[in-house]
Protein backbone atom coordinates (compact mmCIF):
# COMPACT_ATOMS: atom_id res chain seq x y z
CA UNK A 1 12.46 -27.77 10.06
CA UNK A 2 13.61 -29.04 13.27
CA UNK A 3 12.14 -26.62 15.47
CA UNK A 4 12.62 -26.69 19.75
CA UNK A 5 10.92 -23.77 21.72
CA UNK A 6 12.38 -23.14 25.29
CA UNK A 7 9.69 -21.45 27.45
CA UNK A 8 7.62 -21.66 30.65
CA UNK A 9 4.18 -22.51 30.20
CA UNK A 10 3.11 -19.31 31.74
CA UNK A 11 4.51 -16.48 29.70
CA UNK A 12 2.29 -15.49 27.43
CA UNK A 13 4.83 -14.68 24.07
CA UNK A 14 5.65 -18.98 24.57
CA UNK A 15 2.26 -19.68 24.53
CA UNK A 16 1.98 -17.26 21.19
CA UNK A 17 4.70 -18.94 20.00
CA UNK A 18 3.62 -22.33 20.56
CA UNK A 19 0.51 -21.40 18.75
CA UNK A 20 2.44 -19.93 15.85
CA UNK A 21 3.73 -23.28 15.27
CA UNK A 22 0.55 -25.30 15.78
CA UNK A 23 -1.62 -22.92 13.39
CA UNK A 24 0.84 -24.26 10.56
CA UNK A 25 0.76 -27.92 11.56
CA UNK A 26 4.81 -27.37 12.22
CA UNK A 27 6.24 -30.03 14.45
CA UNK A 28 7.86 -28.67 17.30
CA UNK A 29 9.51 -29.75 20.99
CA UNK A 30 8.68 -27.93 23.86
CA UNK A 31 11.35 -27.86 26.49
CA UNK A 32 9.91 -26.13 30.05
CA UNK A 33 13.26 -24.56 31.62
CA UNK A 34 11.22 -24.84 34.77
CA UNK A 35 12.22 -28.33 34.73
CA UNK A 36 15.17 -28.60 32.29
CA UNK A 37 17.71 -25.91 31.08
CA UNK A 38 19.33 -25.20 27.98
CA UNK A 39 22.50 -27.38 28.21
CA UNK A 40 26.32 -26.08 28.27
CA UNK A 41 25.82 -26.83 24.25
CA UNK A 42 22.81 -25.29 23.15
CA UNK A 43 23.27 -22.11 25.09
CA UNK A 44 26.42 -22.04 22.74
CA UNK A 45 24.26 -22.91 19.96
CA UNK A 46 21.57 -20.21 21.05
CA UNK A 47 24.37 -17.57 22.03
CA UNK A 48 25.90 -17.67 18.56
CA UNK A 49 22.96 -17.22 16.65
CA UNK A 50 21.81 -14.09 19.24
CA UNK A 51 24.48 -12.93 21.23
CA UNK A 52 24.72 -13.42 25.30
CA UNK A 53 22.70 -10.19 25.61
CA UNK A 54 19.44 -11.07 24.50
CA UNK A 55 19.18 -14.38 26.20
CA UNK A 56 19.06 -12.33 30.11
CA UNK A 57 16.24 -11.36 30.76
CA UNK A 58 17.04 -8.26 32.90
CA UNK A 59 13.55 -7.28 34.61
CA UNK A 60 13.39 -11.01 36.90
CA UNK A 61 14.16 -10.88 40.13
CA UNK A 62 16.90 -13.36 39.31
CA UNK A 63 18.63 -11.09 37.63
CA UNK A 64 18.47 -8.10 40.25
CA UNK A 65 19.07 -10.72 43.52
CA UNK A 66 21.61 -12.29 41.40
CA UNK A 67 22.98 -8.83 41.00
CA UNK A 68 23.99 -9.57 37.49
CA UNK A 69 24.33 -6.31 35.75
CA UNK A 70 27.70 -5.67 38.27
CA UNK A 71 29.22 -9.10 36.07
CA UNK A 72 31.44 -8.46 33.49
CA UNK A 73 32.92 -11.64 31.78
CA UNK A 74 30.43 -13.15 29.59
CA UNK A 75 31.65 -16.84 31.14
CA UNK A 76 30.27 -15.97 34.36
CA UNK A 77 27.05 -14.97 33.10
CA UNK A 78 26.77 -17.87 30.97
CA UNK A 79 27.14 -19.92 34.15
CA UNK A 80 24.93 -18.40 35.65
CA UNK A 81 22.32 -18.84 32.86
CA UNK A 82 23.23 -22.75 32.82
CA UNK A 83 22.02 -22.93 36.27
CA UNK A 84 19.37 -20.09 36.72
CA UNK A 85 16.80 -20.86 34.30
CA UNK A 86 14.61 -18.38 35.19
CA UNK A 87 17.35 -15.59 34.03
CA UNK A 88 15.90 -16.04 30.23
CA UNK A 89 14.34 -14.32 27.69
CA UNK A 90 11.29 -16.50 26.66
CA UNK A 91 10.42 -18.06 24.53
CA UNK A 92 13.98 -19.22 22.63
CA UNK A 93 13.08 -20.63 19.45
CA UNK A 94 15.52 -22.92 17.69
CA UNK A 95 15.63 -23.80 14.72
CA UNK A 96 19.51 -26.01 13.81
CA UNK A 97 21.77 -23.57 13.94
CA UNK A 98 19.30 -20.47 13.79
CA UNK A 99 17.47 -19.07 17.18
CA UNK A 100 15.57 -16.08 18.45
CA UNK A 101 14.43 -14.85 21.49
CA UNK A 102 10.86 -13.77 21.79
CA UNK A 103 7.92 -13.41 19.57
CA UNK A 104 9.88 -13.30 16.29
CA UNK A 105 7.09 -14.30 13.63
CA UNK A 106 8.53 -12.32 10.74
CA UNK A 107 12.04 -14.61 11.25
CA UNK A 108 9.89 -18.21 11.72
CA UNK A 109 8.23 -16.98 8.56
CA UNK A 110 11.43 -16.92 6.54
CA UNK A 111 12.96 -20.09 7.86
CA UNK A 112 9.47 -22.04 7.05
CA UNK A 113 9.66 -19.97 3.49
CA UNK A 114 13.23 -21.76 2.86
CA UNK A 115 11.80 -25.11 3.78
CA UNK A 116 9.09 -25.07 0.96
């Protein structure tokens, strides 16, 4: 398993998730999207595997001062996500071409279940 979890260090389902992984010995990268984003290819990555939808977090104030739910072409909003990090769901868990958003431990279950 190659497994990357984009989060901020302060929400608490990243920090569950990050603990998920460590409780199983799984090697895992942490990327903060306080100081990096998800780049132009692994949002495409994520997208794919979750749809555009469940990436936005729609409760942040970036989202309301960003007035985001008036947007209707999914390219905007992607740009938008490329350069307003705090606009995610947390934490994204990737693992190759598979993702979720959020505290998904059934799903991590089955991809570790394939890998044994």
């Amino acid at each position: 398993m190659n497994i990357q979890i984009f989060g901020v260090k302060k929400c608490f389902d990243t920090q569950k998730a990050e603990r998920y992984f460590k409780e199983r010995k799984i090697k895992y990268q942490f990327v903060d999207l306080n100081q990096k984003a998800l780049s132009k290819g692994e949002l495409q990555s994520v997208k794919a595997a979750v749809g555009l939808k469940a990436l936005i977090h729609e409760k942040s104030k970036e989202y309301v001062k960003l007035n985001i739910g008036s947007i209707r072409t999914e390219s905007v909003k992607e740009e938008l996500l490329l350069n307003n990090p705090k606009l995610y769901n947390t934490p994204i868990v990737r693992n190759g071409r598979q993702a979720t958003v959020g505290y998904a431990p059934e799903i991590w279950a089955s991809w570790e279940a394939v890998t044994k």
